[in-house]
C-alpha atoms as a PDB file:
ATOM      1  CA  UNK A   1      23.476  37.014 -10.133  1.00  0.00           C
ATOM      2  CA  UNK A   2      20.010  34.850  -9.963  1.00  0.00           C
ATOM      3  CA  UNK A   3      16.978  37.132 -10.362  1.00  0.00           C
ATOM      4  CA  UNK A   4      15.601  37.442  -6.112  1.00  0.00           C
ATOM      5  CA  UNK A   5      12.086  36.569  -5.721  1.00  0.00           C
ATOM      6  CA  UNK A   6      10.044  38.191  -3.642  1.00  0.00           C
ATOM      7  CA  UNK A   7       9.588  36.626  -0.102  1.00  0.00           C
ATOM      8  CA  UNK A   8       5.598  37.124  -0.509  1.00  0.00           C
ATOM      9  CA  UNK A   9       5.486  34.341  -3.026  1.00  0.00           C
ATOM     10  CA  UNK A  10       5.066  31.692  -0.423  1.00  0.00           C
ATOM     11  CA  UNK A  11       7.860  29.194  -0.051  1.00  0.00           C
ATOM     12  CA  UNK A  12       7.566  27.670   3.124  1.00  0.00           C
ATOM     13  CA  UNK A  13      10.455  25.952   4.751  1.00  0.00           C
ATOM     14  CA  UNK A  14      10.054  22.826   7.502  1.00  0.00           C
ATOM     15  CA  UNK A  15      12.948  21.711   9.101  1.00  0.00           C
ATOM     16  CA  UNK A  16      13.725  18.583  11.337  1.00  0.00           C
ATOM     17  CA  UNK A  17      15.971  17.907  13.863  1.00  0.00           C
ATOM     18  CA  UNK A  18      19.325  15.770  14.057  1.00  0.00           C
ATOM     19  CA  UNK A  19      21.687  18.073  16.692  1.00  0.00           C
ATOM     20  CA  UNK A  20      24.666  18.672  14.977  1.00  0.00           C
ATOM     21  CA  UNK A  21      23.404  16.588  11.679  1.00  0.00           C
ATOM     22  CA  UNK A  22      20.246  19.567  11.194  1.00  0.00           C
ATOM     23  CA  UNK A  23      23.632  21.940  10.334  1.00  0.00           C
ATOM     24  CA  UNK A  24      23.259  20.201   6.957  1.00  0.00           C
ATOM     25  CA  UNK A  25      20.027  22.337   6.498  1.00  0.00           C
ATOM     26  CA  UNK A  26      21.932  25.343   6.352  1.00  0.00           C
ATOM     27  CA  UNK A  27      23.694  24.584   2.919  1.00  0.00           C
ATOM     28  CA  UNK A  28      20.472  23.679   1.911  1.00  0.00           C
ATOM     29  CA  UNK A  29      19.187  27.326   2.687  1.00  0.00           C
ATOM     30  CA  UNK A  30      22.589  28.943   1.208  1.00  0.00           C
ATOM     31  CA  UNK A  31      21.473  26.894  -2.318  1.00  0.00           C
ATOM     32  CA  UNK A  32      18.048  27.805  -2.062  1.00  0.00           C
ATOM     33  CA  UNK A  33      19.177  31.434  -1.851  1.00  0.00           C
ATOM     34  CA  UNK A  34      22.033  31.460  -4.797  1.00  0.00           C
ATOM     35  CA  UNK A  35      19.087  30.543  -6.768  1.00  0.00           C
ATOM     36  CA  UNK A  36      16.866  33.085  -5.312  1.00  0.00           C
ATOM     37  CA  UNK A  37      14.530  31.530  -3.442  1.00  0.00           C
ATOM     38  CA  UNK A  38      13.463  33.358  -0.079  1.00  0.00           C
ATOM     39  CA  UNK A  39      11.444  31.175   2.494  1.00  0.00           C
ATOM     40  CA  UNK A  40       8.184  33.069   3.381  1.00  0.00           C
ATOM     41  CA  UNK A  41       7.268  31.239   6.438  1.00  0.00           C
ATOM     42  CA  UNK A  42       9.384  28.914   8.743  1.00  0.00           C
ATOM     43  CA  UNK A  43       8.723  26.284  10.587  1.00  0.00           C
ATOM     44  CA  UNK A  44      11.349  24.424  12.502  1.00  0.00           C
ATOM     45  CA  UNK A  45      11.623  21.642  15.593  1.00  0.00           C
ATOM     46  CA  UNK A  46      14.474  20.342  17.841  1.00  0.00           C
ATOM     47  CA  UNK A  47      18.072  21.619  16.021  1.00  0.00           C
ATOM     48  CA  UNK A  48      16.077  22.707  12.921  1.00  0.00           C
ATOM     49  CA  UNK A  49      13.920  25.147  15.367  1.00  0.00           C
ATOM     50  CA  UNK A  50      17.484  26.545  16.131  1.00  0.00           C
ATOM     51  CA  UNK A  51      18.508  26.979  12.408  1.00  0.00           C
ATOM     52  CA  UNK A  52      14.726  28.071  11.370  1.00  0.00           C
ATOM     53  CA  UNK A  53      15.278  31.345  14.408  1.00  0.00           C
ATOM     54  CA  UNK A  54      18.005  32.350  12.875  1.00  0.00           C
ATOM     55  CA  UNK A  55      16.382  32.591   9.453  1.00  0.00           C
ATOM     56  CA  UNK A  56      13.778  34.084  10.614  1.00  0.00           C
ATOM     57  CA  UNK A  57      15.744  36.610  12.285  1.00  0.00           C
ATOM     58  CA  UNK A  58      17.277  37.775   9.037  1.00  0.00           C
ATOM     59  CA  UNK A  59      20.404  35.807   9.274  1.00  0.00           C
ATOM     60  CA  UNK A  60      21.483  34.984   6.049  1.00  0.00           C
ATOM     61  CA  UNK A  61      22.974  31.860   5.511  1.00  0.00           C
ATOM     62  CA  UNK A  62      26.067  32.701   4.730  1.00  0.00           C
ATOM     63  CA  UNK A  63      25.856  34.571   8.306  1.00  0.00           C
ATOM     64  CA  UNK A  64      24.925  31.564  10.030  1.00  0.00           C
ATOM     65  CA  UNK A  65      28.188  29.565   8.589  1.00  0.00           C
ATOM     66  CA  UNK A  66      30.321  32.213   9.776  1.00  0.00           C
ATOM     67  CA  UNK A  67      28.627  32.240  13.434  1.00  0.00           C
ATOM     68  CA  UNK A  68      29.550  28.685  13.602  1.00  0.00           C
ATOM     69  CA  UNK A  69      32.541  28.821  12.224  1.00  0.00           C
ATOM     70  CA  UNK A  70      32.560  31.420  15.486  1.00  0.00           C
ATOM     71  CA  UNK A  71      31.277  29.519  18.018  1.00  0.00           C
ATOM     72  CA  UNK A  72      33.545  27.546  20.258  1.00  0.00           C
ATOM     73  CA  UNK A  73      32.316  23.750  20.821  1.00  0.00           C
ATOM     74  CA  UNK A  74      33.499  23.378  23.645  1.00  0.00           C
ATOM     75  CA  UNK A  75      31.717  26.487  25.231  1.00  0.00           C
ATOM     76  CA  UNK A  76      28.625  25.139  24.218  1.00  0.00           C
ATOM     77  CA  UNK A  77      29.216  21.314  25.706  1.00  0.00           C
ATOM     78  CA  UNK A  78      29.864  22.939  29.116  1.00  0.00           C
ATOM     79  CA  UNK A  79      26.029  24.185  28.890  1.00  0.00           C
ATOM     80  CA  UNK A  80      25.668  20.701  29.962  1.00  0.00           C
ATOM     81  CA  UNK A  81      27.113  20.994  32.988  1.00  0.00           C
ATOM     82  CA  UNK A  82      23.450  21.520  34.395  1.00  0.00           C
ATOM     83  CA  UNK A  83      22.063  18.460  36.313  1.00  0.00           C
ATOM     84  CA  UNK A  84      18.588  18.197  36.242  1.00  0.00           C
ATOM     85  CA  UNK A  85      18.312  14.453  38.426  1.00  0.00           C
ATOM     86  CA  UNK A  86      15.228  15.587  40.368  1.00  0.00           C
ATOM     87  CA  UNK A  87      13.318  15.979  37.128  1.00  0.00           C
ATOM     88  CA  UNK A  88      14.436  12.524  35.615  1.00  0.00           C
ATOM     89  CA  UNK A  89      17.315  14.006  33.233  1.00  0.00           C
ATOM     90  CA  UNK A  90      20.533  14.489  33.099  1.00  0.00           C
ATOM     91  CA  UNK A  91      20.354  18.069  31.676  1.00  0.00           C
ATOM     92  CA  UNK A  92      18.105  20.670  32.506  1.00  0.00           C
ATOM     93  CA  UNK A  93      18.777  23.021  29.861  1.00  0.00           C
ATOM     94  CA  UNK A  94      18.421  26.873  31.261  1.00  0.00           C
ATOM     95  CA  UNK A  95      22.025  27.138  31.102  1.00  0.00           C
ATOM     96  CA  UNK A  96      21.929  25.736  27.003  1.00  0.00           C
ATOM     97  CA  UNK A  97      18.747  28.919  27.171  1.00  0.00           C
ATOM     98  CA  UNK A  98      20.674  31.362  28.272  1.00  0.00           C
ATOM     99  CA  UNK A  99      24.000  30.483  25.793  1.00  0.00           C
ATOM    100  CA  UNK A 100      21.328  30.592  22.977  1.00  0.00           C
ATOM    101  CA  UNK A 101      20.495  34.262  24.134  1.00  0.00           C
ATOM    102  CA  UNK A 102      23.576  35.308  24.417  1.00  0.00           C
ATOM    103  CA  UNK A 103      25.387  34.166  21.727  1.00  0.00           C
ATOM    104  CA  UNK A 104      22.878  33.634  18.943  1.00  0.00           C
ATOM    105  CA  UNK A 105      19.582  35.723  19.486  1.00  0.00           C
ATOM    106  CA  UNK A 106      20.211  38.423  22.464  1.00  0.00           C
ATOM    107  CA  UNK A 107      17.078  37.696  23.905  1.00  0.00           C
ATOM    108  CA  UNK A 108      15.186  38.387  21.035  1.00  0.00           C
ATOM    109  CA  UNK A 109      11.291  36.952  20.529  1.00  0.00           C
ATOM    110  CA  UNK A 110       9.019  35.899  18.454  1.00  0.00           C
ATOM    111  CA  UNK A 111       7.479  39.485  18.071  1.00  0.00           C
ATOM    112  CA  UNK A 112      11.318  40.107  16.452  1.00  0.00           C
ATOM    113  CA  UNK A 113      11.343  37.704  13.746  1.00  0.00           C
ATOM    114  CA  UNK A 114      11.238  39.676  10.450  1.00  0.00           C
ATOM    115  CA  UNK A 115       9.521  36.222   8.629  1.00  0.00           C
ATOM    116  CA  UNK A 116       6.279  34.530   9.861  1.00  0.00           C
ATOM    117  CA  UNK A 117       7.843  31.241  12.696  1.00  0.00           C
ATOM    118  CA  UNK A 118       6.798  28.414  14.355  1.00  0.00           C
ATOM    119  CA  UNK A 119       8.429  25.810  16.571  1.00  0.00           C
ATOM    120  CA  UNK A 120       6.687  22.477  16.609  1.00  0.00           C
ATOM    121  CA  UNK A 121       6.941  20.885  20.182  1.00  0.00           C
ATOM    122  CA  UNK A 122       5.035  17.693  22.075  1.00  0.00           C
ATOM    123  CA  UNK A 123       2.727  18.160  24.143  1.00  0.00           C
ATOM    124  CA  UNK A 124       4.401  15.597  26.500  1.00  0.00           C
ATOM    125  CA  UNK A 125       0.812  14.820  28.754  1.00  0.00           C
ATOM    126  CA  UNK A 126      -1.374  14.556  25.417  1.00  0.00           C
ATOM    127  CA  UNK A 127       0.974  13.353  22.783  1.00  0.00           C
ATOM    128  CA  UNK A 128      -0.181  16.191  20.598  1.00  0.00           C
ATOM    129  CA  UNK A 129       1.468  18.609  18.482  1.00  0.00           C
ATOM    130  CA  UNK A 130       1.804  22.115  20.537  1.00  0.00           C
ATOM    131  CA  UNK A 131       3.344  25.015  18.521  1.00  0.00           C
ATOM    132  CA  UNK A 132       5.104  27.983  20.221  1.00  0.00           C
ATOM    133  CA  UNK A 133       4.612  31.367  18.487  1.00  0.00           C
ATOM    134  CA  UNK A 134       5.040  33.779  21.813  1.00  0.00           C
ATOM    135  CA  UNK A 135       7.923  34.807  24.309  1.00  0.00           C
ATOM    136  CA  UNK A 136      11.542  34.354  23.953  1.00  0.00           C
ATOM    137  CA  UNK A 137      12.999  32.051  20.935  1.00  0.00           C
ATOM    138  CA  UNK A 138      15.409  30.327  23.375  1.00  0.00           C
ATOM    139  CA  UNK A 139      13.093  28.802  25.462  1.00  0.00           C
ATOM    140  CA  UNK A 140      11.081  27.791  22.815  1.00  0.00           C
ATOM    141  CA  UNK A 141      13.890  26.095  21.106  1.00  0.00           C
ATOM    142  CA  UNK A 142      15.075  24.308  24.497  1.00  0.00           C
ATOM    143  CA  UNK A 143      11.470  23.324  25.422  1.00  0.00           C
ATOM    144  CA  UNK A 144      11.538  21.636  21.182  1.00  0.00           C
ATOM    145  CA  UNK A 145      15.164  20.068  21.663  1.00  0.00           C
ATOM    146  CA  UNK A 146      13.740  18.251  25.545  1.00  0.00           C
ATOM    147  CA  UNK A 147      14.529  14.763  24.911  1.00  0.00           C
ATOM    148  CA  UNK A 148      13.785  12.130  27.593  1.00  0.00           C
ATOM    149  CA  UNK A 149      16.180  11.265  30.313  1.00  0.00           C
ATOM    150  CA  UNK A 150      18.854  13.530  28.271  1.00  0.00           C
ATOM    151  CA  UNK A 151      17.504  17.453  28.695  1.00  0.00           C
ATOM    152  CA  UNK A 152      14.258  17.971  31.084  1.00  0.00           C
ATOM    153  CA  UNK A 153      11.024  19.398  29.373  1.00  0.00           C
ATOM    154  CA  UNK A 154       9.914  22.625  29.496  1.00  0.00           C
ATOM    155  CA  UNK A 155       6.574  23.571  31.963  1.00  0.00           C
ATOM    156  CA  UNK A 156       4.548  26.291  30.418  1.00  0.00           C
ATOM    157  CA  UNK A 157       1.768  26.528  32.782  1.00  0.00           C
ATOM    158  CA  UNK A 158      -0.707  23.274  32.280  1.00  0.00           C
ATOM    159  CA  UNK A 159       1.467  22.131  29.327  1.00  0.00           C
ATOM    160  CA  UNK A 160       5.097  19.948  29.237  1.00  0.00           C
ATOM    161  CA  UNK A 161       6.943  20.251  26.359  1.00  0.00           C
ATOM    162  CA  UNK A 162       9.746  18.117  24.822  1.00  0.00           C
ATOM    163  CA  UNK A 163      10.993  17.687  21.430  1.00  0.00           C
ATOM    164  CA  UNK A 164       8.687  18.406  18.216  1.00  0.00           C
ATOM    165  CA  UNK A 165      10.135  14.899  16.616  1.00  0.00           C
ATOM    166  CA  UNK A 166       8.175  12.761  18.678  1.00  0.00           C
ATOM    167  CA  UNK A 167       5.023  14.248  16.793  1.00  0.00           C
ATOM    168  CA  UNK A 168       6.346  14.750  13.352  1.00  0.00           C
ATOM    169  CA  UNK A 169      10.563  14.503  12.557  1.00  0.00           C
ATOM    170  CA  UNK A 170      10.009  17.158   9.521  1.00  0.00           C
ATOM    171  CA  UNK A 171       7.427  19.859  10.917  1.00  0.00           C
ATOM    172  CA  UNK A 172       4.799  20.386   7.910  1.00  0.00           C
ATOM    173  CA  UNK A 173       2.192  20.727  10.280  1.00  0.00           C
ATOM    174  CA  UNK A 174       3.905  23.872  12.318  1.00  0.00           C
ATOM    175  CA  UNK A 175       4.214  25.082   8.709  1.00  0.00           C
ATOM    176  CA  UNK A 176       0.848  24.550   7.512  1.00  0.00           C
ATOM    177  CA  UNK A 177      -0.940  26.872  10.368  1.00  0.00           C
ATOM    178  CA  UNK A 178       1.393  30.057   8.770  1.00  0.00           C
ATOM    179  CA  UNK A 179      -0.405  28.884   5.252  1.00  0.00           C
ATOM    180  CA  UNK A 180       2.459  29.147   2.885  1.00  0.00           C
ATOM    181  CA  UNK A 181       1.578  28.270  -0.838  1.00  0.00           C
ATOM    182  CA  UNK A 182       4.317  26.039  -1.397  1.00  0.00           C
ATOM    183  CA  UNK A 183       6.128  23.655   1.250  1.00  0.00           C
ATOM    184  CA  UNK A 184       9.790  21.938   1.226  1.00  0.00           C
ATOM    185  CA  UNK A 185      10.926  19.905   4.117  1.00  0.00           C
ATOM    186  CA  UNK A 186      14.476  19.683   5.034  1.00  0.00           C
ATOM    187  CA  UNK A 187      15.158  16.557   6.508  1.00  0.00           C
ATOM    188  CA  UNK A 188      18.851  15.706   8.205  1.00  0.00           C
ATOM    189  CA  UNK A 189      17.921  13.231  10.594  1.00  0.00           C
ATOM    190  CA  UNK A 190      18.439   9.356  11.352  1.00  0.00           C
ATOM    191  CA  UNK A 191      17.978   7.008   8.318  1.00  0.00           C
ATOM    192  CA  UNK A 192      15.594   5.090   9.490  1.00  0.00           C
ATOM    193  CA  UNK A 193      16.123   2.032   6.428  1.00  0.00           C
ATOM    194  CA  UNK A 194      19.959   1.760   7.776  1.00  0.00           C
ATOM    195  CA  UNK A 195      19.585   2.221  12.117  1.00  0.00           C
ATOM    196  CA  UNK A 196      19.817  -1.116  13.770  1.00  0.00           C
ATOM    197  CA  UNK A 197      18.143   1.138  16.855  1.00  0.00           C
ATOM    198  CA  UNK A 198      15.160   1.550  15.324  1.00  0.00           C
ATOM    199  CA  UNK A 199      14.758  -1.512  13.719  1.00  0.00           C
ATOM    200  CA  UNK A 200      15.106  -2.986  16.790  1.00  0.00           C
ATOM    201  CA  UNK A 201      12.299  -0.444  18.467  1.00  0.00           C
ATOM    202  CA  UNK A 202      10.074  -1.243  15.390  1.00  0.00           C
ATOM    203  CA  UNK A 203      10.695  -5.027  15.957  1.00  0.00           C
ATOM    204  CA  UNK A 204       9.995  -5.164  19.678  1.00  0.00           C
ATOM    205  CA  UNK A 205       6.918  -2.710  19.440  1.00  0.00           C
ATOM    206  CA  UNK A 206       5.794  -5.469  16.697  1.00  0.00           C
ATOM    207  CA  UNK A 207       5.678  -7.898  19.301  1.00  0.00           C
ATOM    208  CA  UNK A 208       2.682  -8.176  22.049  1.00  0.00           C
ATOM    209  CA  UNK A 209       4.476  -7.803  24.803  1.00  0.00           C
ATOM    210  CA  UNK A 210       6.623  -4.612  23.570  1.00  0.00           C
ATOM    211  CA  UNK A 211       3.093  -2.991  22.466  1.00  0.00           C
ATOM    212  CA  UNK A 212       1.351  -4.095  25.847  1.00  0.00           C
ATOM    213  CA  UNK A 213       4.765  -2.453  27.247  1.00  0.00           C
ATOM    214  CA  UNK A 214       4.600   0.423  25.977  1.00  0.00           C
ATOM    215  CA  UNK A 215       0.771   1.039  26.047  1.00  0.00           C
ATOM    216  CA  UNK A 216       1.478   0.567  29.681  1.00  0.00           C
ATOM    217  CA  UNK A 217       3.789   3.291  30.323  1.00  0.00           C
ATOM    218  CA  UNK A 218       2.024   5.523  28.387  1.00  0.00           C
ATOM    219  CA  UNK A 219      -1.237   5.145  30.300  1.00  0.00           C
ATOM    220  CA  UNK A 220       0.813   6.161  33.306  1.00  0.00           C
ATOM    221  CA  UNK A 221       0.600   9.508  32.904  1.00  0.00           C
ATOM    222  CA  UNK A 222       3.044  12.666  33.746  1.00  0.00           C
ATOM    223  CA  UNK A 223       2.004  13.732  37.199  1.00  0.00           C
ATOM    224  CA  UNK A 224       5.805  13.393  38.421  1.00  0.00           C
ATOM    225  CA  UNK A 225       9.232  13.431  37.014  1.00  0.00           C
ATOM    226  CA  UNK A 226       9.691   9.644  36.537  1.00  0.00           C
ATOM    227  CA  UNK A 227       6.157   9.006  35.062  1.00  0.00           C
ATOM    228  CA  UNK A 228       7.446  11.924  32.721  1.00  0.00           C
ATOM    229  CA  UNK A 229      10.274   9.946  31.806  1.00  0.00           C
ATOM    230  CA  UNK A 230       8.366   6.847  31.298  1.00  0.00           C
ATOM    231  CA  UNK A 231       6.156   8.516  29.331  1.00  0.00           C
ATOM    232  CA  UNK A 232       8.762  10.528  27.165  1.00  0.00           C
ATOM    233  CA  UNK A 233      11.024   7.525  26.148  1.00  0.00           C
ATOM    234  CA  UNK A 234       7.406   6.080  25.340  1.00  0.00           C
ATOM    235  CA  UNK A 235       6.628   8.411  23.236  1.00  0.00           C
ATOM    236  CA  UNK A 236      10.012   8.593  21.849  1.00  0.00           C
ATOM    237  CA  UNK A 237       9.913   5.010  20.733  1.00  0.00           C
ATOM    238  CA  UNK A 238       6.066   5.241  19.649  1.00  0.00           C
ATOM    239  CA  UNK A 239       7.686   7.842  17.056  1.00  0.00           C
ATOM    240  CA  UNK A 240       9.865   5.543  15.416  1.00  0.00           C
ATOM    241  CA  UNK A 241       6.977   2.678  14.242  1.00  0.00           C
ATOM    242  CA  UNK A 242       6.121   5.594  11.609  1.00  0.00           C
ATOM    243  CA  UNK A 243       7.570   6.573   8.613  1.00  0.00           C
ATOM    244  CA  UNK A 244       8.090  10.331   7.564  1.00  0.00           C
ATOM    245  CA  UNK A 245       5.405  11.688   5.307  1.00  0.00           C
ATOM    246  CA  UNK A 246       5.059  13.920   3.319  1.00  0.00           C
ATOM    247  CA  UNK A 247       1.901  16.108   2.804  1.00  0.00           C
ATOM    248  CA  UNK A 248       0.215  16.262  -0.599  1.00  0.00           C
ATOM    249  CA  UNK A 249       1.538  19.237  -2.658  1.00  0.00           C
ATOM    250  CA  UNK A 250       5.031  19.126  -0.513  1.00  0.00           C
ATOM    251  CA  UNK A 251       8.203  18.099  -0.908  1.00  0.00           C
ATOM    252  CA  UNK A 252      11.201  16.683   0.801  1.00  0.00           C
ATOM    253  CA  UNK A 253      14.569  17.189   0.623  1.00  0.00           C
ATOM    254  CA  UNK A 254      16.663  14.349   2.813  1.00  0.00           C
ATOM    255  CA  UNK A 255      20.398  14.896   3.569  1.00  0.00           C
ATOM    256  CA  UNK A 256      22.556  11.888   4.818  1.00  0.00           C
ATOM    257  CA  UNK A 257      25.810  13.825   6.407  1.00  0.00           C
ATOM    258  CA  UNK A 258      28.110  11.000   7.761  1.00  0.00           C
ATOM    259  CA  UNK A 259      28.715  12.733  11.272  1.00  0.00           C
ATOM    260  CA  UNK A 260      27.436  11.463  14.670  1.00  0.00           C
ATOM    261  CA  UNK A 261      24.540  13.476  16.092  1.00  0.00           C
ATOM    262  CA  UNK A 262      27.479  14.993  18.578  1.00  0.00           C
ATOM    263  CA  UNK A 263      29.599  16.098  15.946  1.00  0.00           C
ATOM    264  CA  UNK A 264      29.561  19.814  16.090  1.00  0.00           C
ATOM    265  CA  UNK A 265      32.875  20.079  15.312  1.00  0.00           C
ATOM    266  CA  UNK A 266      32.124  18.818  12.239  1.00  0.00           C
ATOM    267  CA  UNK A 267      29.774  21.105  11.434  1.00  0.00           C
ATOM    268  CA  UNK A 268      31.318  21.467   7.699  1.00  0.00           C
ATOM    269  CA  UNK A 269      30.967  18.240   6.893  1.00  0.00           C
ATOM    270  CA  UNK A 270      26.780  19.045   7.576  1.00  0.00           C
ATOM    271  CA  UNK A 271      26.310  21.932   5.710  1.00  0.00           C
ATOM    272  CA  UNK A 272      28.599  20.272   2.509  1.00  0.00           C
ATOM    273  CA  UNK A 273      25.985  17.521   2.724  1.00  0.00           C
ATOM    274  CA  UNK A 274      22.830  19.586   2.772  1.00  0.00           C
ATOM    275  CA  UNK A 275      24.216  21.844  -0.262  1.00  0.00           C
ATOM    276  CA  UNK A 276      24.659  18.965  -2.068  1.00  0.00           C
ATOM    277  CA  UNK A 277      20.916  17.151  -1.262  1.00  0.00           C
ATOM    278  CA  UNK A 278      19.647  20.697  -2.401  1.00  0.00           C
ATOM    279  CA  UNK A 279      21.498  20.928  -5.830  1.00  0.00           C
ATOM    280  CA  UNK A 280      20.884  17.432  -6.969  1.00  0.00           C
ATOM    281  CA  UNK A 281      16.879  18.018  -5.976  1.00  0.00           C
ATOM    282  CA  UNK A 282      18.094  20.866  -8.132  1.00  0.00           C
ATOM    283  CA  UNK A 283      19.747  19.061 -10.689  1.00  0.00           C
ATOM    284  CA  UNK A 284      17.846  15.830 -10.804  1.00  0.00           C
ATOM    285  CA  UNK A 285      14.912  16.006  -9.372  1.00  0.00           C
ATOM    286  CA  UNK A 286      13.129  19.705 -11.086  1.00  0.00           C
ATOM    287  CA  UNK A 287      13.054  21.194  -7.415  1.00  0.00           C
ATOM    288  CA  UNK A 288      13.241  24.360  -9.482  1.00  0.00           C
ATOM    289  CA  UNK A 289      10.882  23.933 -11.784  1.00  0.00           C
ATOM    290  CA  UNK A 290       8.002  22.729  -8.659  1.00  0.00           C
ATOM    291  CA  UNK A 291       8.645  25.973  -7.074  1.00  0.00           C
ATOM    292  CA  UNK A 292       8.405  27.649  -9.851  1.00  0.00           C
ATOM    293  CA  UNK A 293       4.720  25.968 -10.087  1.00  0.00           C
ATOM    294  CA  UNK A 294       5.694  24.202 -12.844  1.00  0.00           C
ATOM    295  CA  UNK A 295       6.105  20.481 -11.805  1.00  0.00           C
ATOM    296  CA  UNK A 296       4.179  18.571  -9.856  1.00  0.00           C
ATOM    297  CA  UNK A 297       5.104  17.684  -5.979  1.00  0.00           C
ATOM    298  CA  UNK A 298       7.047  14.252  -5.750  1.00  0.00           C
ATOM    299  CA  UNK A 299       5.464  11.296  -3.907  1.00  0.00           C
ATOM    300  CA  UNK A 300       4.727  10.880  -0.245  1.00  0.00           C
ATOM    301  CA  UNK A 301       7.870   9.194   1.135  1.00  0.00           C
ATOM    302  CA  UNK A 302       8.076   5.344   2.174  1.00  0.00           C
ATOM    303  CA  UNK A 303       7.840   4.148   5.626  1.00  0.00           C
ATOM    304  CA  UNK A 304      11.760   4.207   6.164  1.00  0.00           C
ATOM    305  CA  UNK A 305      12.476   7.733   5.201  1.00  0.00           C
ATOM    306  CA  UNK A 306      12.883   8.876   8.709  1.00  0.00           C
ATOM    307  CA  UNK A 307      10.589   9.088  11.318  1.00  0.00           C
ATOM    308  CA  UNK A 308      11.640  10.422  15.424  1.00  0.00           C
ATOM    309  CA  UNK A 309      13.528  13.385  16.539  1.00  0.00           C
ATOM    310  CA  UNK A 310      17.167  12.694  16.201  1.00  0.00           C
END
């Protein structure tokens, strides 16, 4: 049995999106805990803002697997049934809010969470980072998962929200404002070196007339549901031209699971892949020894390390 550290030691945890790809992060969290490592502070957007609640909660992760292994996928796909035209979207995600409630978190709220948690949205009229620390964890998690012309953003008085990727794919700056000591991103999302997508996005943004383009829509503004649209997939795209970085003193942990971003039936296949990114960091990489504070961080990572919400 490994010796349990205390949680007060200051391991922060940042976790990205990906849909059914950010699963992978919870056989990160199982490793992390074998070894006994207990995240202080959690930070979490999109799908990772889903996994991130449930740490917070208390859930271990050995809970979560089984409540997946629970959940029936096809339940949760008819959560789309929710047409959301009039705002731009296809979805409009209070039915997805109210199957988070009352399967996963039973309306519980941030004032619940037993570990210090964030969820990193967009400010979808500014382009800013907004982070949600009040009120009920589902909406909070749908307003991070809004993606444009897919599931409708979230109005919270003055501010639209939409998915934390478009700001940061692996949220170390949610995690930063709960001031952990250490900070490990868990990163499950596109590979950005390998996606013909973005390299096409990258390409055409490259060009004059794709920058004039989108410069265009984004001065547009978001005063009605099509100019939010416009905006969104602007912003969206405008999140791809940059790499994923990684602060100075963090690290990053990046798992590759070969699943589609719909594939939550194959949710095994995700968490396999994360356990495995987290042992060889393990292994290969003395992961144990920098949280231990005996190793230094590793460097930033390159431009193609990730970079946009899914």
């Amino acid at each position: 049995m490994p010796l349990m550290r205390s949680p007060t030691e200051g391991l922060g945890v940042a976790l990205g999106g990906g849909t059914a790809r950010a699963l992978a992060h919870v056989g990160g969290l199982r490793v992390l805990a074998e070894r006994g490592w207990t995240p202080s502070a959690v930070a979490g957007t999109s799908s990772g803002a889903i996994v991130g609640a449930l740490l917070a909660l208390g859930t271990t992760p050995d809970e979560t697997i089984d409540l997946i292994h629970r959940t029936d996928v096809r339940d949760l796909w008819r959560q789309a049934l929710d047409p959301a035209l009039r705002q731009g979207s296809l979805i409009r995600g209070r039915r997805l809010e109210g199957w988070l409630d009352r399967h996963l978190f039973h309306d519980a709220t941030f004032a619940d969470t037993r570990v210090p948690f964030v969820v990193a949205c967009t400010d979808l009229v500014t382009g800013e980072l907004g982070l949600l620390r009040e009120g009920s964890l589902a909406r909070a998690l749908v307003a991070s998962s809004a993606l444009p012309g897919f599931f409708a953003p979230v109005h919270d008085g003055e501010r639209v929200w939409m998915d934390g990727g478009f700001v940061e794919a692996v949220p170390y700056r949610a995690l930063a404002a709960l001031g952990p000591a250490r900070a490990l991103g868990l990163h499950a999302g596109i590979d950005a070196g390998r996606s013909r997508l973005i390299g096409l996005v990258r390409g055409l943004h490259a060009a004059p007339v794709g920058a004039r383009w989108r410069d265009w829509l984004l001065a547009r503004g978001a005063s009605g549901p099509w100019r939010r649209l416009a905006r969104g997939t602007a912003l969206a795209a405008q999140s791809y031209e940059r790499g994923l970085r990684v602060p100075p003193g963090a690290r990053l942990v990046s798992a590759y699971p070969p699943i589609a971003w719909w594939d939550f039936h194959r949710a095994d296949v995700a968490i396999a892949a994360g356990a495995r990114a987290v042992e060889t960091a393990f292994e290969c990489d003395d992961l144990g020894a920098w949280l231990a504070g005996d190793a230094p961080p590793e460097a930033a990572a390159g431009p193609d390390e990730g970079g946009g919400a899914v």
